[in-house]
Protein backbone atom coordinates (compact mmCIF):
# COMPACT_ATOMS: atom_id res chain seq x y z
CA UNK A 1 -6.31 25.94 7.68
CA UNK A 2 -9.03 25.14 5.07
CA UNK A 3 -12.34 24.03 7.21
CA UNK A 4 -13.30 20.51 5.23
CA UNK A 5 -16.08 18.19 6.47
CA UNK A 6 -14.54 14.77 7.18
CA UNK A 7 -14.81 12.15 4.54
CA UNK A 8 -15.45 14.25 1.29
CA UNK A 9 -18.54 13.07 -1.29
CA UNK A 10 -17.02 10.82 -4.63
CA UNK A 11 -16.84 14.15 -6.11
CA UNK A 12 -13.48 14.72 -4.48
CA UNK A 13 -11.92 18.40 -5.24
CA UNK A 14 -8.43 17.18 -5.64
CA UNK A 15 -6.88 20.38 -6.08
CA UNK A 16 -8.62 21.50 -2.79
CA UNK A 17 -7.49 18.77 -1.14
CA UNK A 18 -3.91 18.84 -2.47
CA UNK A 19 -3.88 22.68 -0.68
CA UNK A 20 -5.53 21.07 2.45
CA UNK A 21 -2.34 18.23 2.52
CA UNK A 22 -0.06 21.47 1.63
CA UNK A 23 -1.34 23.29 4.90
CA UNK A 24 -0.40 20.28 6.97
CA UNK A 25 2.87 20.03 8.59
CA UNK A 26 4.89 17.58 6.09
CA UNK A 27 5.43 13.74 6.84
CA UNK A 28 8.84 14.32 6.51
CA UNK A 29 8.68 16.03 10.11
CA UNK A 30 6.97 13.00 11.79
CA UNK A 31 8.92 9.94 9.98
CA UNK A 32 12.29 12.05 11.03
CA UNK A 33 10.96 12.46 14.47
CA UNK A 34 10.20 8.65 14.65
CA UNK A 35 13.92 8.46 13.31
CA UNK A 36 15.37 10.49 15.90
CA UNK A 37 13.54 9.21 18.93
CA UNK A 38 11.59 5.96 18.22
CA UNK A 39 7.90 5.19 16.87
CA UNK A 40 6.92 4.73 20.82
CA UNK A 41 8.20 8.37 21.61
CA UNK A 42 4.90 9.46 19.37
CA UNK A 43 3.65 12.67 21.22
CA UNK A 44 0.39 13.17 21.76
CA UNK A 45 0.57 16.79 18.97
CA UNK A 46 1.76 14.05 16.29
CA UNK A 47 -1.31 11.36 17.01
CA UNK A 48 -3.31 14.30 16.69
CA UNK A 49 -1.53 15.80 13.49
CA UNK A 50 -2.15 12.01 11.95
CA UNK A 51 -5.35 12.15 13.01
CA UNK A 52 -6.15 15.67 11.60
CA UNK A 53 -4.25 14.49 8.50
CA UNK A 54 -7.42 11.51 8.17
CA UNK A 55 -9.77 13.68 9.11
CA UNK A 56 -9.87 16.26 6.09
CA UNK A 57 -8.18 14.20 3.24
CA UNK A 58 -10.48 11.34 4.20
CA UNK A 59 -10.40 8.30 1.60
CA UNK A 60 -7.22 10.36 -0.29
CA UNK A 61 -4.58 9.19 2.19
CA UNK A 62 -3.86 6.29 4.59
CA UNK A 63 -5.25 6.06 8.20
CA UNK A 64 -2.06 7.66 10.60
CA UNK A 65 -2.31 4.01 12.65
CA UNK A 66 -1.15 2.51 9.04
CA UNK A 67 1.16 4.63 8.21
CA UNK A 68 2.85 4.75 11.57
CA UNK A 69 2.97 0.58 11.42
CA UNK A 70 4.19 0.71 7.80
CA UNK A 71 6.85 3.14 9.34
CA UNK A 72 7.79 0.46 12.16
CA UNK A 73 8.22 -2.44 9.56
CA UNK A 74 9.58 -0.56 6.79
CA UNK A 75 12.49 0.39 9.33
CA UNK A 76 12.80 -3.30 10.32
CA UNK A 77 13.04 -4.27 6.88
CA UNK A 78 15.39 -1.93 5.65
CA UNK A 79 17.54 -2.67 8.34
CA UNK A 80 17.63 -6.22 7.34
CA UNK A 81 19.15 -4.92 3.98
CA UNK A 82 21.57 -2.58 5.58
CA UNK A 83 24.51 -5.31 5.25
CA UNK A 84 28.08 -4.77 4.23
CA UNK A 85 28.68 -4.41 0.25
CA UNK A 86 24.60 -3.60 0.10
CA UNK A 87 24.10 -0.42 -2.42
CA UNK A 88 24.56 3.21 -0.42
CA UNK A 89 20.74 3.93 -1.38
CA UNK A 90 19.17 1.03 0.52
CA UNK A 91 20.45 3.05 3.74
CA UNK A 92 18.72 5.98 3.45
CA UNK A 93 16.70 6.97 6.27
CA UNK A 94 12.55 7.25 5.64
CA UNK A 95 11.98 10.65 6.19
CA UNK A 96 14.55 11.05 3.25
CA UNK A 97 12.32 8.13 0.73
CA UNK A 98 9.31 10.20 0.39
CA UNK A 99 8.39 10.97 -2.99
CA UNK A 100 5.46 14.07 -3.92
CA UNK A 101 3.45 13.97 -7.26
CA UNK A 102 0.35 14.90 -8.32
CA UNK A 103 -2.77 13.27 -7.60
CA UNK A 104 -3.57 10.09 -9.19
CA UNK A 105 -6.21 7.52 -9.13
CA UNK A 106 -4.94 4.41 -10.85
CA UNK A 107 -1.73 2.35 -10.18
CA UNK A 108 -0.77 2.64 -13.98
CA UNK A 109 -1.43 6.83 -13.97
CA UNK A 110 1.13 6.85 -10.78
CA UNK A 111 3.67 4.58 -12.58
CA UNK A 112 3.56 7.17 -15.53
CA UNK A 113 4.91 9.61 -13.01
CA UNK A 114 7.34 8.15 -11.30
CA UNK A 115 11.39 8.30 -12.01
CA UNK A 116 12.56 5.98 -14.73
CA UNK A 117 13.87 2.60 -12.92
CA UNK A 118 10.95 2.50 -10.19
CA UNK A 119 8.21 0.62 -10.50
CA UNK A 120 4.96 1.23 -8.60
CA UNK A 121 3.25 -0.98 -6.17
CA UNK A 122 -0.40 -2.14 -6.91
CA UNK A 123 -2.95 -3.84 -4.98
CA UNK A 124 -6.32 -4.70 -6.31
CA UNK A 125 -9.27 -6.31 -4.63
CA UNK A 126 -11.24 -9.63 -5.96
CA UNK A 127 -13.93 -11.99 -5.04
CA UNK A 128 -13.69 -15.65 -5.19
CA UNK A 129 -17.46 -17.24 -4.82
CA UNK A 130 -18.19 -15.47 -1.72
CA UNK A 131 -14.37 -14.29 -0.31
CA UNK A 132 -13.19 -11.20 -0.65
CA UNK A 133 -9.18 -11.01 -1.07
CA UNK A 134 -6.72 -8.20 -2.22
CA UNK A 135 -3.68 -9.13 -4.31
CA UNK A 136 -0.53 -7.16 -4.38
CA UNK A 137 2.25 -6.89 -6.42
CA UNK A 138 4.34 -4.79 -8.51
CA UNK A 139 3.77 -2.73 -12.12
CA UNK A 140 1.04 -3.05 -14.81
CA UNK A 141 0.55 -7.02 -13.60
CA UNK A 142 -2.54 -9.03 -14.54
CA UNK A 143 -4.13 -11.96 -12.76
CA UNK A 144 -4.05 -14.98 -14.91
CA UNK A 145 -6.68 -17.72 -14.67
CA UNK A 146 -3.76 -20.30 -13.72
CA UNK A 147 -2.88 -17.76 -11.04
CA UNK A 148 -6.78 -17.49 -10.01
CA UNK A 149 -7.14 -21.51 -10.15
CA UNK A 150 -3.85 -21.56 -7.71
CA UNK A 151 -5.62 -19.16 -5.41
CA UNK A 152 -8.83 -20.80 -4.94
CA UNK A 153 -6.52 -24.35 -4.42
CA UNK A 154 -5.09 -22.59 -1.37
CA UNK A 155 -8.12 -21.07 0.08
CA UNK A 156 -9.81 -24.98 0.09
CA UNK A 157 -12.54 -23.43 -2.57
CA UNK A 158 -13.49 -25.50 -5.73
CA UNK A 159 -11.54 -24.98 -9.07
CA UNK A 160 -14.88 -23.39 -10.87
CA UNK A 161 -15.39 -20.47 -8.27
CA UNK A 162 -11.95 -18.95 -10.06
CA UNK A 163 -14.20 -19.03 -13.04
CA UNK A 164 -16.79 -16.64 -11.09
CA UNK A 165 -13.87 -14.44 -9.65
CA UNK A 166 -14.76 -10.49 -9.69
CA UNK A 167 -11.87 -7.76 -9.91
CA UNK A 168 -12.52 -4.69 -8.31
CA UNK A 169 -16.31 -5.74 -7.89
CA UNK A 170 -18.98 -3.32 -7.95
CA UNK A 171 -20.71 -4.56 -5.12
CA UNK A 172 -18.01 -3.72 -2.54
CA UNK A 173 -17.35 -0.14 -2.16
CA UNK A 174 -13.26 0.92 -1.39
CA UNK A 175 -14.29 3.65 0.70
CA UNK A 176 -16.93 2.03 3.13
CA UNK A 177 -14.35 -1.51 3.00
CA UNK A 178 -10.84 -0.14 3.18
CA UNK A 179 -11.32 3.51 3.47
CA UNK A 180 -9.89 4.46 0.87
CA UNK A 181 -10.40 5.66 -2.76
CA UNK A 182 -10.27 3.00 -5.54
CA UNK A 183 -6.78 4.26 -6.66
CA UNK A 184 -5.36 3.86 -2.90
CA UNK A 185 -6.95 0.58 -2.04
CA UNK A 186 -3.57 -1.34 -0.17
CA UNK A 187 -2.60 -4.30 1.45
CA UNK A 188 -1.53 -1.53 4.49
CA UNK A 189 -5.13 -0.98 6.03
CA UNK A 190 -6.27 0.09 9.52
CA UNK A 191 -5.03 -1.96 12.14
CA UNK A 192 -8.07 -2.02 14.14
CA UNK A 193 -10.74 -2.02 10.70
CA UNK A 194 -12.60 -4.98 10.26
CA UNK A 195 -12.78 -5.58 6.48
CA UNK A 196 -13.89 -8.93 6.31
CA UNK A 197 -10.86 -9.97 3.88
CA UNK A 198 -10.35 -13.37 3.74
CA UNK A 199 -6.86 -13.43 2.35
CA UNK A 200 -4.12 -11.40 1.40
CA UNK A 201 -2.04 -12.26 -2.18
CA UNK A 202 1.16 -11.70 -2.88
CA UNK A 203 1.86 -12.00 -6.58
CA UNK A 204 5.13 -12.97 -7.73
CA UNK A 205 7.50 -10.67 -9.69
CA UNK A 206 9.93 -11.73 -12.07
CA UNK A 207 13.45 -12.15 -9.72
CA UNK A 208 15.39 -9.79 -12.76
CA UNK A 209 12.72 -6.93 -11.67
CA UNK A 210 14.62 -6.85 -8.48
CA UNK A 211 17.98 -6.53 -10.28
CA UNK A 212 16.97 -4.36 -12.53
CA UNK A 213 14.48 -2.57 -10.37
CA UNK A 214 16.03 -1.07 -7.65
CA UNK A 215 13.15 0.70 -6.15
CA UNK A 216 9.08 0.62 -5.48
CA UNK A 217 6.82 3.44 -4.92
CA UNK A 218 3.91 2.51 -2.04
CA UNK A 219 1.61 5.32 -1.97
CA UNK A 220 0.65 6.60 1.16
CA UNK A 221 -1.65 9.50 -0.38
CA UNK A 222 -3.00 10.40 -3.77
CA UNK A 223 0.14 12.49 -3.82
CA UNK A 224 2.57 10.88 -1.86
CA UNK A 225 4.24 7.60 -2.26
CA UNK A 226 7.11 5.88 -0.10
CA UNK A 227 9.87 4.56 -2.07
CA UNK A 228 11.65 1.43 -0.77
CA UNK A 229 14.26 -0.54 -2.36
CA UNK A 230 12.13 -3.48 -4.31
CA UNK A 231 13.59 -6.15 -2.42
CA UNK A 232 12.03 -5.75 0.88
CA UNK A 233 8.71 -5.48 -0.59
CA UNK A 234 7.79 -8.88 0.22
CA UNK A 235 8.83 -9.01 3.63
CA UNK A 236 7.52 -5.50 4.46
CA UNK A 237 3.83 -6.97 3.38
CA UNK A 238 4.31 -10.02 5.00
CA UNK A 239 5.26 -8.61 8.35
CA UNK A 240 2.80 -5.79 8.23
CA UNK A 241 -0.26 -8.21 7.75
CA UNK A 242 1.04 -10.47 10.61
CA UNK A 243 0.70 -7.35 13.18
CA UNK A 244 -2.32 -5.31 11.11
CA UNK A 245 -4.68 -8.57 10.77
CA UNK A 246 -3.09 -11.71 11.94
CA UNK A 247 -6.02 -14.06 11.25
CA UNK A 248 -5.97 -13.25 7.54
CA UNK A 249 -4.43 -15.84 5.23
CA UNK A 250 -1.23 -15.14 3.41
CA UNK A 251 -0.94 -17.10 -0.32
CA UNK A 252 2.06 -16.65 -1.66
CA UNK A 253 1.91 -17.62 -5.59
CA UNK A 254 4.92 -18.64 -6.70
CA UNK A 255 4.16 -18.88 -10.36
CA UNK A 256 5.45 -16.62 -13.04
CA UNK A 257 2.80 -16.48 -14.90
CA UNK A 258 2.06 -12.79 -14.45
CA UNK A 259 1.77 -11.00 -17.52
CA UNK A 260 3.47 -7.53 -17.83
CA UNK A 261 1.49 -4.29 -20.17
């Protein structure tokens, strides 16, 4: 295996790293092990494979503690959609919803790569006065000022800090805050980091996306994404913040005013 220091500079070698991720033994082999056996029957060669994983693609991929708790409430929230008369698709185990491209660092250059009919899921981080928050949702979606207006309403903050908001601002840096490069930053972080985040947003999503849309890629590496149906995106978040940070706020907007590129 290649010999990488941990945490690579900013000037990342993807295509070194893509044949360091290629050397490691595929996700596909843990989330079917987890599938077989449970998350708790973890061995001790697969924490250390996850932890290997961190270790040499560094702020390219997701920390193995998030991806095994995405793992735990992606099952429970597939299972909730695994009813009689539900669509064939939605049953498919994990290990079978992973999804390889190449390397990306934007939301909108992994959406161009991904099969017609999916839509990718994107998370951005913004300040509000002196609060940082990340707000998720789904496709090429931009903040509106009635959305930022509705935010700082919820988080008790006067109407003009929305004015003052910052998106992706350049004083906080992805990979000392969340670990991760700017194109991975995720509402799925470290279970045990402390971030500072003072809320988590959930943007809304027009209900005929989820008709229309049956599926939504979560990227768990620069070249790997998760693909879940669309409709248990919400939940998924939801549940993962309660267990990954449980005294973080939760604002769900329930305005449509999200405009669509």
């Amino acid at each position: 295996m290649r010999a990488l220091t941990a945490f690579p500079s900013s000037f990342l070698n993807l295509r070194q790293l893509e044949e360091v991720l290629y050397d490691l033994p595929p996700l596909e082999g843990v989330f079917l092990h987890w599938h077989t056996h449970g998350v708790t029957a973890t061995t001790a060669g697969m924490s250390s494979l996850l932890a290997r994983r961190k270790q040499l693609l560094g702020p390219t991929t997701l920390s193995g503690a998030s991806i095994q708790l995405l793992y735990e409430c992606a099952t429970h929230s597939l299972r909730r959609l695994s009813l009689p008369g539900q669509d064939p698709r939605s049953r498919r185990p994990l290990h079978a919803r992973l999804l390889r491209h190449g390397p990306t660092l934007s939301a909108a250059k992994t959406q161009v790569l991904l099969p017609p009919g999916m839509l990718v899921h994107k998370t951005v981080s913004i300040s509000v006065g002196e609060t940082s928050l990340l707000c998720t949702g789904v496709g090429p979606h931009r903040l509106t000022r009635q959305q930022l207006y509705a935010i700082a309403a919820a988080m008790a903050l006067p109407r003009w800090t929305a004015n003052q908001c910052s998106i992706n601002p350049v004083t906080s840096n992805p990979v000392e805050t969340f670990t991760t490069q700017p194109g991975l930053i995720s509402p799925f972080l470290h279970p045990s980091h402390h971030t500072g985040l003072g809320a988590l947003v959930l943007l809304p999503w027009p209900e005929r996306s989820e008709a229309q849309v049956r599926e939504v890629a979560i990227s768990l590496s620069l070249w790997e994404s998760l693909v879940l149906p669309l409709r248990c995106l919400r939940q998924l978040i939801r549940s993962y913040a309660k267990r990954a940070y449980p005294g973080v706020q939760i604002i769900e907007l329930e305005s449509e005013e999200t405009l669509y590129a």
